[in-house]
C-alpha atoms as a PDB file:
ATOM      1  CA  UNK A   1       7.567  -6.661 -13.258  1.00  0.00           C
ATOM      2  CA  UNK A   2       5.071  -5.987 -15.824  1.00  0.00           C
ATOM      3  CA  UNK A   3       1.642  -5.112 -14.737  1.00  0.00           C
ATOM      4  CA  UNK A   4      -1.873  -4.029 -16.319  1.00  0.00           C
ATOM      5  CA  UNK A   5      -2.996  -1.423 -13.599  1.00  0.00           C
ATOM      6  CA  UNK A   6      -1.759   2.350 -14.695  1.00  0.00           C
ATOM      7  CA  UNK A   7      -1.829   3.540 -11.205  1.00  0.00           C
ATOM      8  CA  UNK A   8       1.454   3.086  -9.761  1.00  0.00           C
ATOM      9  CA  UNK A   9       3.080   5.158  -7.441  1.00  0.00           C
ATOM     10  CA  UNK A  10       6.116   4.822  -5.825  1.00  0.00           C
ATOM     11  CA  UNK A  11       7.108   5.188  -2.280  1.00  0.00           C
ATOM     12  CA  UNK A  12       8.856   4.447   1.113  1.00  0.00           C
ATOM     13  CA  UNK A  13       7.233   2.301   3.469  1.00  0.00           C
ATOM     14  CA  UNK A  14       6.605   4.506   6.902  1.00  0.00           C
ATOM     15  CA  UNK A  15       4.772   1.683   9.255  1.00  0.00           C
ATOM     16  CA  UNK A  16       3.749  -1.950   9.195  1.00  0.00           C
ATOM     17  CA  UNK A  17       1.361  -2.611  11.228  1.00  0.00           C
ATOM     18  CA  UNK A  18       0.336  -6.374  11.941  1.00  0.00           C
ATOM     19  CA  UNK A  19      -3.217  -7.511  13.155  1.00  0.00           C
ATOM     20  CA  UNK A  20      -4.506 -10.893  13.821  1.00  0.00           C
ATOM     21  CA  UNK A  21      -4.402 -11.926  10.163  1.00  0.00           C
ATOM     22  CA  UNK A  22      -4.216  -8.843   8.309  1.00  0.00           C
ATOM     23  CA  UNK A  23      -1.537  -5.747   8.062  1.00  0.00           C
ATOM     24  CA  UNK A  24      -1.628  -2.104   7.062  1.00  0.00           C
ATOM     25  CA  UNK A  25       1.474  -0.974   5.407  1.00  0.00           C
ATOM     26  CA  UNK A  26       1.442   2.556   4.875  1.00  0.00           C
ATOM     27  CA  UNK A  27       3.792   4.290   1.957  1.00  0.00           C
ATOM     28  CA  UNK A  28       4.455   8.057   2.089  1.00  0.00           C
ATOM     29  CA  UNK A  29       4.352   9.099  -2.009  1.00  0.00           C
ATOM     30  CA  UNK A  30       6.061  12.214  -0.980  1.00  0.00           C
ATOM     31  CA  UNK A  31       5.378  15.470   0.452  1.00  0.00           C
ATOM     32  CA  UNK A  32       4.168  13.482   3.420  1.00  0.00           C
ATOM     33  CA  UNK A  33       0.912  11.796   1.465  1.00  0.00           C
ATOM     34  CA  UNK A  34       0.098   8.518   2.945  1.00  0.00           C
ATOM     35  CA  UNK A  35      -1.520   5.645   0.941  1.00  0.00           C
ATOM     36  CA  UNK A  36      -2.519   2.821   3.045  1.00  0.00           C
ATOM     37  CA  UNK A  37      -2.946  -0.925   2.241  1.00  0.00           C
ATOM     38  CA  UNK A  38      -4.441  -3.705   4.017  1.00  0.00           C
ATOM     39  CA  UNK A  39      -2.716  -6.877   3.190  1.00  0.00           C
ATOM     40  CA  UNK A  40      -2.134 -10.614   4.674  1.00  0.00           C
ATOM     41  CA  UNK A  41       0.416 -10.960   7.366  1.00  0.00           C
ATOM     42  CA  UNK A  42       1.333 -13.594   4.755  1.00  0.00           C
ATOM     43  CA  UNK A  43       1.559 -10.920   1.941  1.00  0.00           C
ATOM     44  CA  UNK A  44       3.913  -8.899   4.105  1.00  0.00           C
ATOM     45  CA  UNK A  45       6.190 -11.354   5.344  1.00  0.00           C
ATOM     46  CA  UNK A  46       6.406 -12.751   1.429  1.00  0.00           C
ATOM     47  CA  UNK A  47       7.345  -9.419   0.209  1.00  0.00           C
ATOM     48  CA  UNK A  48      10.026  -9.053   3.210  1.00  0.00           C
ATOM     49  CA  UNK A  49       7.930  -5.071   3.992  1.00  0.00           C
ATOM     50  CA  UNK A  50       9.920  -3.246   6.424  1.00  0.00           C
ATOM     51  CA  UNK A  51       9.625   0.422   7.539  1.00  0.00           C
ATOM     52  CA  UNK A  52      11.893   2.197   5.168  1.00  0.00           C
ATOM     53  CA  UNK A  53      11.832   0.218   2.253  1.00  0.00           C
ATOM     54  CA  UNK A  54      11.111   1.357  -1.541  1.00  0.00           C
ATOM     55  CA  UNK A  55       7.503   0.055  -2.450  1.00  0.00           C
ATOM     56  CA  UNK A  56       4.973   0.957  -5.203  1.00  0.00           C
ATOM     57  CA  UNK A  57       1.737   1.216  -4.782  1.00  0.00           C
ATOM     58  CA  UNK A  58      -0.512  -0.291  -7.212  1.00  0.00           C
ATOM     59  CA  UNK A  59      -4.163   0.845  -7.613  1.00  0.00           C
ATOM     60  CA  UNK A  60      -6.506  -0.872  -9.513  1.00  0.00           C
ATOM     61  CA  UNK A  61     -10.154  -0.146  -8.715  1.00  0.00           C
ATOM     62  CA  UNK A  62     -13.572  -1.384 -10.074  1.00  0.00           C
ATOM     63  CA  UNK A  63     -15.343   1.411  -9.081  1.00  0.00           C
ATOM     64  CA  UNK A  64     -14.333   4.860  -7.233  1.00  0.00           C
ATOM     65  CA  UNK A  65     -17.663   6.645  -5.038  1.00  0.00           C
ATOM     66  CA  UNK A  66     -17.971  10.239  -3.691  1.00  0.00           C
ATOM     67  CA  UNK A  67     -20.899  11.067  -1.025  1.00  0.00           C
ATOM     68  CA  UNK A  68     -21.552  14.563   0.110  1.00  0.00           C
ATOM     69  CA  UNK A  69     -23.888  15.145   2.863  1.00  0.00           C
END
């Protein structure tokens, strides 16, 4: 797979969790750091995520925001 987005970071899938329409599919990047993802059910099933699979997380964001009170 060849991809524009720099930010890719591989991991194992630790939890799927379905909702009504959408999932959260959390990857441990190692040393127990968790990246989560909300996806379509339809996403997940496509992909075939299961806890303890190999997945990399891809990052690609427009803009990135830090608020201190």
């Amino acid at each position: 797979m060849r991809i524009s987005a720099r930010n890719q970071i591989s991991g194992t899938i630790v939890d799927v969790i379905k909702g009504a329409t959408t999932s959260h599919v959390r990857v441990d990047i190692g040393d127990g750091t968790i990246i989560t993802a909300s996806i379509t059910n339809a996403a997940v099933d496509d992909l075939g995520l299961k806890t303890g699979g190999k997945a990399t997380v891809v990052i690609k964001a427009s803009d990135v925001m830090i608020a201190v009170d």
